[in-house]
PDB file of N, CA and C in Angstrom:
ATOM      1  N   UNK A   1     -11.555-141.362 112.832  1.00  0.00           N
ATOM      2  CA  UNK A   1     -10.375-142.141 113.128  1.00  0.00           C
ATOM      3  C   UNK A   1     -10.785-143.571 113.459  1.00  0.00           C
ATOM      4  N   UNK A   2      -9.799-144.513 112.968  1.00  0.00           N
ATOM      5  CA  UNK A   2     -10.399-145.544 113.321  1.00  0.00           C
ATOM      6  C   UNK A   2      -8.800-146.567 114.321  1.00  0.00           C
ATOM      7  N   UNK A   3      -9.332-146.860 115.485  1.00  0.00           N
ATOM      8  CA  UNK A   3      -8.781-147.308 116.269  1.00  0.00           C
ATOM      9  C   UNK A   3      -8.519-148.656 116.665  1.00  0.00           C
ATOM     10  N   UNK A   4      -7.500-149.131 116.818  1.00  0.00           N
ATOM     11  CA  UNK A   4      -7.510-151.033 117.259  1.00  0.00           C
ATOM     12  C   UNK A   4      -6.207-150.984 117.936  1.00  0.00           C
ATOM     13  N   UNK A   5      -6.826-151.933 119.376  1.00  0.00           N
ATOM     14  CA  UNK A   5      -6.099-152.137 120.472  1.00  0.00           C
ATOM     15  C   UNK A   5      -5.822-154.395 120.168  1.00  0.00           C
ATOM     16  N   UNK A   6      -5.019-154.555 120.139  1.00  0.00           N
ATOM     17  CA  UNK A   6      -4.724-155.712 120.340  1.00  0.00           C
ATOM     18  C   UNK A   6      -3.618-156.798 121.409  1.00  0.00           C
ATOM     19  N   UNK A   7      -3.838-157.772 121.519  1.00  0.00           N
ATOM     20  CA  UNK A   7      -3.366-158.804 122.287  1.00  0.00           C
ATOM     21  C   UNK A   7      -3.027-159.835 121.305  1.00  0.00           C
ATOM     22  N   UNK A   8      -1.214-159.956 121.769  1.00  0.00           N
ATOM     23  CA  UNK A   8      -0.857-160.999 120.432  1.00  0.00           C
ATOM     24  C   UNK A   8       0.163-162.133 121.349  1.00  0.00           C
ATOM     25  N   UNK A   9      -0.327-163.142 121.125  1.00  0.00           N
ATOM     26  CA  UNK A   9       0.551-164.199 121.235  1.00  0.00           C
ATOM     27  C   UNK A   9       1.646-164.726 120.302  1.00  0.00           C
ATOM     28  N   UNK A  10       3.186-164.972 120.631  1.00  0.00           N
ATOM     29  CA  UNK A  10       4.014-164.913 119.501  1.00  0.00           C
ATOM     30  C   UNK A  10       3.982-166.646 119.631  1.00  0.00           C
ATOM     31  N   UNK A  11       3.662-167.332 118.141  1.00  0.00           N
ATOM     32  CA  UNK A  11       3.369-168.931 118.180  1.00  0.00           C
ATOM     33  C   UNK A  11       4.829-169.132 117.768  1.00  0.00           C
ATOM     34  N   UNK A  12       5.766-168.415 117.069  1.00  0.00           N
ATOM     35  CA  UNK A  12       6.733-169.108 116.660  1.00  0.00           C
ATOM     36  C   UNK A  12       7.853-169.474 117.487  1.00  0.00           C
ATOM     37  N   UNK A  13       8.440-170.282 117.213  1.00  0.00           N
ATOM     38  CA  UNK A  13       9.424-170.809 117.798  1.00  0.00           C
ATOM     39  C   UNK A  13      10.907-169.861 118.120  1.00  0.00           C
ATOM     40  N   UNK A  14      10.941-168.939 117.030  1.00  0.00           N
ATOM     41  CA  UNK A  14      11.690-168.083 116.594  1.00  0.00           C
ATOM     42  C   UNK A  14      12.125-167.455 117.869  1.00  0.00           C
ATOM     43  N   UNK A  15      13.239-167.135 118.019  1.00  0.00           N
ATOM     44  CA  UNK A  15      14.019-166.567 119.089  1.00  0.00           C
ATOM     45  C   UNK A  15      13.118-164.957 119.674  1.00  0.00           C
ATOM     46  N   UNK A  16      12.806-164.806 120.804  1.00  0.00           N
ATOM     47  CA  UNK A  16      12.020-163.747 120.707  1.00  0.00           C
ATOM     48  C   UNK A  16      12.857-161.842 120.411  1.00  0.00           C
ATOM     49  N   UNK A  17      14.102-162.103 120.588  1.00  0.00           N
ATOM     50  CA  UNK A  17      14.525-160.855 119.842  1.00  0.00           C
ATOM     51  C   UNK A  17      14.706-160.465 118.350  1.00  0.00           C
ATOM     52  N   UNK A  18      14.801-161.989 118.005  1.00  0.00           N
ATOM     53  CA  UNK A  18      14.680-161.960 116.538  1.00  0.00           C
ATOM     54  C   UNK A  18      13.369-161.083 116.137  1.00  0.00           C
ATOM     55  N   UNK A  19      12.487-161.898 116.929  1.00  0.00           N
ATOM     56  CA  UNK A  19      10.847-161.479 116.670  1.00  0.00           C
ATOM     57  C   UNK A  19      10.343-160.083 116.398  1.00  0.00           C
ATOM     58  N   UNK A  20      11.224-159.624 118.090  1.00  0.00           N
ATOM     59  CA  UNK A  20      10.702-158.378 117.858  1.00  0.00           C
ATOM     60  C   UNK A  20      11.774-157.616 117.197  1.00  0.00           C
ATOM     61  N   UNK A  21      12.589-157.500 116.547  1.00  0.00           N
ATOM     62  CA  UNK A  21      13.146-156.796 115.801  1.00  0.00           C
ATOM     63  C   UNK A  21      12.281-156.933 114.464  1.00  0.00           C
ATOM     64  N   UNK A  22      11.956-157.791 114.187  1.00  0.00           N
ATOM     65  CA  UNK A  22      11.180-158.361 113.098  1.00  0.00           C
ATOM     66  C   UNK A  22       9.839-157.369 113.075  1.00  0.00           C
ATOM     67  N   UNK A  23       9.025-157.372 114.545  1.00  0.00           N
ATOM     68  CA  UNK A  23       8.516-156.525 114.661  1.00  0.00           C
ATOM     69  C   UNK A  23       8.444-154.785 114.469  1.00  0.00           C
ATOM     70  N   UNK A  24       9.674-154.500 114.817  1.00  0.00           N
ATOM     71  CA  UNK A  24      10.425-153.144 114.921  1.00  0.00           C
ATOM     72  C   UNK A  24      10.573-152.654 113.359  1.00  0.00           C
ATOM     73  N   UNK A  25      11.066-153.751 112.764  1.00  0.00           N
ATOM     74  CA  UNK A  25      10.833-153.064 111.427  1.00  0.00           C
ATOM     75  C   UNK A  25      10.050-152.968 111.069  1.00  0.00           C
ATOM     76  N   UNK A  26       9.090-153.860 110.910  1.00  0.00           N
ATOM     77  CA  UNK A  26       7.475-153.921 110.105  1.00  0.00           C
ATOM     78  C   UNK A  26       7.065-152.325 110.979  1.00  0.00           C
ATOM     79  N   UNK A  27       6.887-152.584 111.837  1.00  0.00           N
ATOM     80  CA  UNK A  27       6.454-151.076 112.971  1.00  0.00           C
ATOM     81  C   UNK A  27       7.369-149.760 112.501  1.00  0.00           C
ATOM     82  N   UNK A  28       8.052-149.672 111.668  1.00  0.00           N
ATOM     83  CA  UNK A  28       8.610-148.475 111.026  1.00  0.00           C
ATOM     84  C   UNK A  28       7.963-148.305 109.791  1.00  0.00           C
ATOM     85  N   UNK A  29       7.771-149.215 109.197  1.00  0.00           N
ATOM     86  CA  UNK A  29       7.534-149.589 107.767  1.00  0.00           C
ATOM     87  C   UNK A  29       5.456-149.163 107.723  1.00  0.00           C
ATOM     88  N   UNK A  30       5.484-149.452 108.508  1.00  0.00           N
ATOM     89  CA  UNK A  30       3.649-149.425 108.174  1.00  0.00           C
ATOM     90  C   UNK A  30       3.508-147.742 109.053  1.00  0.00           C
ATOM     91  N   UNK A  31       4.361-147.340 110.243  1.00  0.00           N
ATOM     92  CA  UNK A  31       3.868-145.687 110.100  1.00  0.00           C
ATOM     93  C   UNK A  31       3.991-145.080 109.418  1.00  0.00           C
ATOM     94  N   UNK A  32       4.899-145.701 107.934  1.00  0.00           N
ATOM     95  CA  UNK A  32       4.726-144.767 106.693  1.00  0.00           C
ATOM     96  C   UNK A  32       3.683-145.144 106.072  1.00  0.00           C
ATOM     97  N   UNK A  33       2.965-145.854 106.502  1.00  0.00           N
ATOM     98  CA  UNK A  33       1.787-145.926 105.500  1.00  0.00           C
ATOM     99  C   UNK A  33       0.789-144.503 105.106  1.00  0.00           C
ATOM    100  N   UNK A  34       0.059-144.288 104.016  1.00  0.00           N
ATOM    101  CA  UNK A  34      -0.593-143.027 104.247  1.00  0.00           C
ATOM    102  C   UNK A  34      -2.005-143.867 105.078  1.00  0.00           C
ATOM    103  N   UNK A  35      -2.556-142.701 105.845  1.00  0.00           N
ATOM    104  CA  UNK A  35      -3.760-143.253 106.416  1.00  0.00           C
ATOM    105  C   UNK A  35      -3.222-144.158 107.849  1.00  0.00           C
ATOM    106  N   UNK A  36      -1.698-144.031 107.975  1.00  0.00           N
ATOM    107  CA  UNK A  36      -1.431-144.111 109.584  1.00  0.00           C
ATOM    108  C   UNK A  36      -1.077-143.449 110.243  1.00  0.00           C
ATOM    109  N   UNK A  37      -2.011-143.201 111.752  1.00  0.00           N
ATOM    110  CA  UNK A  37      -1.884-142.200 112.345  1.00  0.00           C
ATOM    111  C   UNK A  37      -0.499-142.759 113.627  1.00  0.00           C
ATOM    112  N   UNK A  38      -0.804-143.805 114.011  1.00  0.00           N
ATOM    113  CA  UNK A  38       0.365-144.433 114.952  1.00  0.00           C
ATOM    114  C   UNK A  38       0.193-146.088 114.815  1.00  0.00           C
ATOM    115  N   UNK A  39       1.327-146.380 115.259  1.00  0.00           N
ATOM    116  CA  UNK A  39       1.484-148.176 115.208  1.00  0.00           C
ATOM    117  C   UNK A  39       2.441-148.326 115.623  1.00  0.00           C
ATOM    118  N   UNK A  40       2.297-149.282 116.693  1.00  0.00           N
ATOM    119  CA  UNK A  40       3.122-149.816 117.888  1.00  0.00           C
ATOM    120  C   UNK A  40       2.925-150.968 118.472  1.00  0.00           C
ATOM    121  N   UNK A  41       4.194-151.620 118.337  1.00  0.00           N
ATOM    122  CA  UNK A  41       3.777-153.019 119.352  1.00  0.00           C
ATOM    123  C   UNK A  41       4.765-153.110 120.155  1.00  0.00           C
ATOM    124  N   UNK A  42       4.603-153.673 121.310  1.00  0.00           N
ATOM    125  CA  UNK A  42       4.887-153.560 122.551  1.00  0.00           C
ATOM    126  C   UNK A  42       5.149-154.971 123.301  1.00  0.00           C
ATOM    127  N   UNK A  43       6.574-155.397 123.776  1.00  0.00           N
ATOM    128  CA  UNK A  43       6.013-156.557 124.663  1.00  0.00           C
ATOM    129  C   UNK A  43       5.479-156.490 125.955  1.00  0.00           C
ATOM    130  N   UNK A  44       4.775-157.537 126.416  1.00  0.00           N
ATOM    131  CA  UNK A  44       4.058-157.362 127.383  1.00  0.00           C
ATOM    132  C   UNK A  44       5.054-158.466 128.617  1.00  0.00           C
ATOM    133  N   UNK A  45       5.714-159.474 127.823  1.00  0.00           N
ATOM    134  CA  UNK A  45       6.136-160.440 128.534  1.00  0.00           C
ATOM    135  C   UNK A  45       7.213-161.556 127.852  1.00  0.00           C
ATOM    136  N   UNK A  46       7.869-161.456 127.668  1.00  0.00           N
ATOM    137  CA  UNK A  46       9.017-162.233 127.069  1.00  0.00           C
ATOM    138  C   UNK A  46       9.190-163.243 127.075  1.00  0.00           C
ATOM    139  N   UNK A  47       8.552-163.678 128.751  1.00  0.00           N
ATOM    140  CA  UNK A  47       8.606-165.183 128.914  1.00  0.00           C
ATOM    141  C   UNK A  47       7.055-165.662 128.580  1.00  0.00           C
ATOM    142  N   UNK A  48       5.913-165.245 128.705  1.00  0.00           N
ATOM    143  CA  UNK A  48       4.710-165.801 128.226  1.00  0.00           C
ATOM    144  C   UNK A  48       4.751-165.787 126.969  1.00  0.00           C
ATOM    145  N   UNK A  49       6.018-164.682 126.050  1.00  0.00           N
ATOM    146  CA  UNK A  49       5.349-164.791 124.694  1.00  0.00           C
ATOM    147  C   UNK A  49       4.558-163.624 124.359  1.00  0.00           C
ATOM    148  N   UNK A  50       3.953-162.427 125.146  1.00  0.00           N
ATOM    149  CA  UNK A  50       2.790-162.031 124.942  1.00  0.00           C
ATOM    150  C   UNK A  50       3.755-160.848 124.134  1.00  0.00           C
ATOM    151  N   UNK A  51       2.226-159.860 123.230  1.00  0.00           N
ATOM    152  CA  UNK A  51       2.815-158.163 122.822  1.00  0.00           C
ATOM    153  C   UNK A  51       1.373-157.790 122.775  1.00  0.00           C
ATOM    154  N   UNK A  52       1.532-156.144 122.786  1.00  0.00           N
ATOM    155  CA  UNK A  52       0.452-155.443 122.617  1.00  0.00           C
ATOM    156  C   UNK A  52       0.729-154.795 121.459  1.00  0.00           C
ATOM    157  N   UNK A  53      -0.509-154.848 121.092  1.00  0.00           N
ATOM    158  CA  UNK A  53      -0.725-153.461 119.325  1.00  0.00           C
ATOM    159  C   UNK A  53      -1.270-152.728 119.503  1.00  0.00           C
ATOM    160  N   UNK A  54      -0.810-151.467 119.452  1.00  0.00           N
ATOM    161  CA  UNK A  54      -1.748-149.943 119.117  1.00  0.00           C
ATOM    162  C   UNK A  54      -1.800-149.540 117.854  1.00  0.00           C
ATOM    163  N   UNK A  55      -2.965-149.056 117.575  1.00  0.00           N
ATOM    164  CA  UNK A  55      -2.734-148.774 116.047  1.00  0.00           C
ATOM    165  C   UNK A  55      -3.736-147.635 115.880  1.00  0.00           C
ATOM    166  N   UNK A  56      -3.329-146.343 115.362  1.00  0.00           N
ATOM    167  CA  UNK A  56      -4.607-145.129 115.154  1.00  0.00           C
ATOM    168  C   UNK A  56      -4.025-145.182 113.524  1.00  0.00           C
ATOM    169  N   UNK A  57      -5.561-145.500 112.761  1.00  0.00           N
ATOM    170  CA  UNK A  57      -5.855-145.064 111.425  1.00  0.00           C
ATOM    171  C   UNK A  57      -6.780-143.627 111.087  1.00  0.00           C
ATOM    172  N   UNK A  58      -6.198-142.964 109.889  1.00  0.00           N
ATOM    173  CA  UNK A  58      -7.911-142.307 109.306  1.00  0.00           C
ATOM    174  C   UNK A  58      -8.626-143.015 109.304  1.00  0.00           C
ATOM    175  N   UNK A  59      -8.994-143.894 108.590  1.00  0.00           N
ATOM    176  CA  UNK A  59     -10.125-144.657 108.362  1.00  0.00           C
ATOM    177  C   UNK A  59     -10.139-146.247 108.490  1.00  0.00           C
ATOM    178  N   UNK A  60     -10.860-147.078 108.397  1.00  0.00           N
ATOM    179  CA  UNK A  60     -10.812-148.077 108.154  1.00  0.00           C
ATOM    180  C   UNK A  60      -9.745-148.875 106.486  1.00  0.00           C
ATOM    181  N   UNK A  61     -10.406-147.794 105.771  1.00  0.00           N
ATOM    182  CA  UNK A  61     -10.064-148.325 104.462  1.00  0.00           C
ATOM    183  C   UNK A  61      -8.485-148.091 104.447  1.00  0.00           C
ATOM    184  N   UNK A  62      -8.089-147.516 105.071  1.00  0.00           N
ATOM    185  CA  UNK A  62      -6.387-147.401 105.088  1.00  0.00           C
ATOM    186  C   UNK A  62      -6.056-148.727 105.991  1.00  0.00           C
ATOM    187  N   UNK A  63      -6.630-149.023 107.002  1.00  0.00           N
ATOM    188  CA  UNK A  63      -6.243-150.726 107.445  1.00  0.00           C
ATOM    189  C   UNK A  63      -6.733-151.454 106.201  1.00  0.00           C
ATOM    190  N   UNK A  64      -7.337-151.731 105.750  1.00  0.00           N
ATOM    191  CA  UNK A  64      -7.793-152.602 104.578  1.00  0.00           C
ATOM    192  C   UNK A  64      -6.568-152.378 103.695  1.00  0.00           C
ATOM    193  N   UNK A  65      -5.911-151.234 103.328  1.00  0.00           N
ATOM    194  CA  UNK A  65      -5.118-151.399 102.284  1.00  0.00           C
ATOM    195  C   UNK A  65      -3.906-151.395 103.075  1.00  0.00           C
ATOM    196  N   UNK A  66      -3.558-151.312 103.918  1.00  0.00           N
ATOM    197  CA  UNK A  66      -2.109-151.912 104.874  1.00  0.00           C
ATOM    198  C   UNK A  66      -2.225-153.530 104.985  1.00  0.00           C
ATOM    199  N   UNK A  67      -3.464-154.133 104.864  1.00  0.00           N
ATOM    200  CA  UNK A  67      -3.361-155.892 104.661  1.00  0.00           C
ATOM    201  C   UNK A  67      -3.081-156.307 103.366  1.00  0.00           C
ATOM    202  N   UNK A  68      -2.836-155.017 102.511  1.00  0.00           N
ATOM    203  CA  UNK A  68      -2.680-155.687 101.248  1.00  0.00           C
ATOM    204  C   UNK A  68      -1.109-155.100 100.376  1.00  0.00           C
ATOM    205  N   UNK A  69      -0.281-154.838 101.567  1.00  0.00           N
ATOM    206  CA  UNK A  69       0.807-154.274 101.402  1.00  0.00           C
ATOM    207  C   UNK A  69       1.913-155.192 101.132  1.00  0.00           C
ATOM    208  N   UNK A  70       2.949-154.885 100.669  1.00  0.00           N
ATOM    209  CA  UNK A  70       4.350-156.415 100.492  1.00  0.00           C
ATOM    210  C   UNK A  70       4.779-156.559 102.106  1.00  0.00           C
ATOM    211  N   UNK A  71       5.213-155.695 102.440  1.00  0.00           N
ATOM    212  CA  UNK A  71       5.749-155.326 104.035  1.00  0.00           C
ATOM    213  C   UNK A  71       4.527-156.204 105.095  1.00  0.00           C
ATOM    214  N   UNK A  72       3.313-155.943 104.640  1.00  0.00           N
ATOM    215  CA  UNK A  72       2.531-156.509 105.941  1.00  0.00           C
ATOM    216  C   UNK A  72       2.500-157.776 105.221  1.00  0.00           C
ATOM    217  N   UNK A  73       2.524-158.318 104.206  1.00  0.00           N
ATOM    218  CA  UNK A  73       2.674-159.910 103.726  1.00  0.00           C
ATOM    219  C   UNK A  73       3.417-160.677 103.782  1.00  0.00           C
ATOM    220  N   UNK A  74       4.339-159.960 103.727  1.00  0.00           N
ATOM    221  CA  UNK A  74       5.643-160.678 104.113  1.00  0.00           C
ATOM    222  C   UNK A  74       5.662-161.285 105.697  1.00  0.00           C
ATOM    223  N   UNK A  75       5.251-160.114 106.196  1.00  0.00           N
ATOM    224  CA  UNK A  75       5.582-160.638 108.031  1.00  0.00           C
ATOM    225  C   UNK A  75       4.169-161.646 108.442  1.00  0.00           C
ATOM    226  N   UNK A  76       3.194-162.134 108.005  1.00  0.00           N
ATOM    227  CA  UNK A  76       2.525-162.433 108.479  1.00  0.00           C
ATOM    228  C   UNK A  76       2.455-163.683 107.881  1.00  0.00           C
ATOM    229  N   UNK A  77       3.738-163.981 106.899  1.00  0.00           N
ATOM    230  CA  UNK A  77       3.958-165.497 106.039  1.00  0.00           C
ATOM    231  C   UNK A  77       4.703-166.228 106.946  1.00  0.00           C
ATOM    232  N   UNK A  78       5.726-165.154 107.500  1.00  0.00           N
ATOM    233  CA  UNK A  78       6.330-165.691 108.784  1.00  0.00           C
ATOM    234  C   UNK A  78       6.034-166.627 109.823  1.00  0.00           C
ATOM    235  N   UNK A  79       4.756-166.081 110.345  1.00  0.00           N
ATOM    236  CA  UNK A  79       3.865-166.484 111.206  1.00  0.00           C
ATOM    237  C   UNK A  79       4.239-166.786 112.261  1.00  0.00           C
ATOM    238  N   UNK A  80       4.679-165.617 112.999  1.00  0.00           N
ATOM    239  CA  UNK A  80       5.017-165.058 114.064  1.00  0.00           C
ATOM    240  C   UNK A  80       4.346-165.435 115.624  1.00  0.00           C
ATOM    241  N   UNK A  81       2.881-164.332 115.284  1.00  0.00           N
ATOM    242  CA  UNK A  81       1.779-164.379 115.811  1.00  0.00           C
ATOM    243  C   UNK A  81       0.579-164.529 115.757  1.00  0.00           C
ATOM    244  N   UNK A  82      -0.098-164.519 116.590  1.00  0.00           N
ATOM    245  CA  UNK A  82      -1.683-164.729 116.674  1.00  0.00           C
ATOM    246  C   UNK A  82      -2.425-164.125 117.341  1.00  0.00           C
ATOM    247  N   UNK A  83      -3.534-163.448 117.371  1.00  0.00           N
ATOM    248  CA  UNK A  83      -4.575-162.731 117.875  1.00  0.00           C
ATOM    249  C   UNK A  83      -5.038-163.382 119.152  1.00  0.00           C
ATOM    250  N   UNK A  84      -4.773-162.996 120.245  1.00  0.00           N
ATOM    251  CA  UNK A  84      -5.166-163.569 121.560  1.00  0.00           C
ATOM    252  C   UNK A  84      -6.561-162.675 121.710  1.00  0.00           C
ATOM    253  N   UNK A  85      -7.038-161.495 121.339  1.00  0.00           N
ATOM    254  CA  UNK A  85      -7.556-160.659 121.584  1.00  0.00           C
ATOM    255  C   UNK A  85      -7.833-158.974 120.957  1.00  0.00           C
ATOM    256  N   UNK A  86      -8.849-158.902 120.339  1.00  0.00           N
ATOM    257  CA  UNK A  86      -8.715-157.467 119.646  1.00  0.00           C
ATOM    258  C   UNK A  86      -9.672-156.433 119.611  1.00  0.00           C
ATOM    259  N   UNK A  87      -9.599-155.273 119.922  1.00  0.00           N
ATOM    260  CA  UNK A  87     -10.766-154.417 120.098  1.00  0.00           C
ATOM    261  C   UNK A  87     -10.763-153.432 118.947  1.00  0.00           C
ATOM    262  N   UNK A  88     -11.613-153.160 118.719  1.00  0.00           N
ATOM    263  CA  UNK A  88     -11.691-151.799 117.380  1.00  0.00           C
ATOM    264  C   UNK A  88     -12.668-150.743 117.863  1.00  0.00           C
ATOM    265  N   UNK A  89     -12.184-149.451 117.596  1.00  0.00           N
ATOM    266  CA  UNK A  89     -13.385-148.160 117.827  1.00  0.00           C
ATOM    267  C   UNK A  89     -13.281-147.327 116.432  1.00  0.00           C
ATOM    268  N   UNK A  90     -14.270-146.568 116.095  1.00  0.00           N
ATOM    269  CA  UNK A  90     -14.076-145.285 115.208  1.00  0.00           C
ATOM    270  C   UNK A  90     -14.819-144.459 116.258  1.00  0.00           C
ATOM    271  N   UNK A  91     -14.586-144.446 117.715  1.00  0.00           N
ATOM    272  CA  UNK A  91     -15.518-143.356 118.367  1.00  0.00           C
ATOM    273  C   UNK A  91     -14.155-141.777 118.567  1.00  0.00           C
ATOM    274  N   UNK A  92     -14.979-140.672 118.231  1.00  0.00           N
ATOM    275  CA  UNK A  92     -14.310-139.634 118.575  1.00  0.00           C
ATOM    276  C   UNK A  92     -14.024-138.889 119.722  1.00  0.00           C
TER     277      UNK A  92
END
């Protein structure tokens, strides 16, 4: 299994419910991915801006092919957010 915990700062200007609805869908849309085990983002803070990402894959190569999806391209043309922080495991 391959695992990633993240910290996201939202840069856009964009109204933040907009955002995370924006979020909410993409976050429906990619647990259908095959090779996803869970995916979730979370706010942390509304007024800083902040969210958290959980994400359990099979493998790596199923994140590799979720970056190359219409759904995850689309939202990240947007440009929403940004990586404040990110951890990855494949430990069992």
């Amino acid at each position: 299994m391959h695992y990633i915990t993240a910290a996201l700062n939202i840069v856009s200007d964009q109204d933040f419910d907009y955002i995370m609805k924006e979020l909410k869908d993409f976050e429906v849309e990619t647990n259908k991915e095959p090779g996803c085990i869970q995916f979730h983002i979370y706010p942390l803070s509304r007024e800083e801006r902040k969210l958290m990402l959980w994400e359990i894959w099979e493998n790596e190569e199923a994140v590799n092919t979720h970056f190359k999806l219409p759904h995850t391209k689309a939202l990240f043309a947007q440009k929403l957010t940004e990586v404040e922080w990110i951890l990855k495991s494949d430990v069992e």
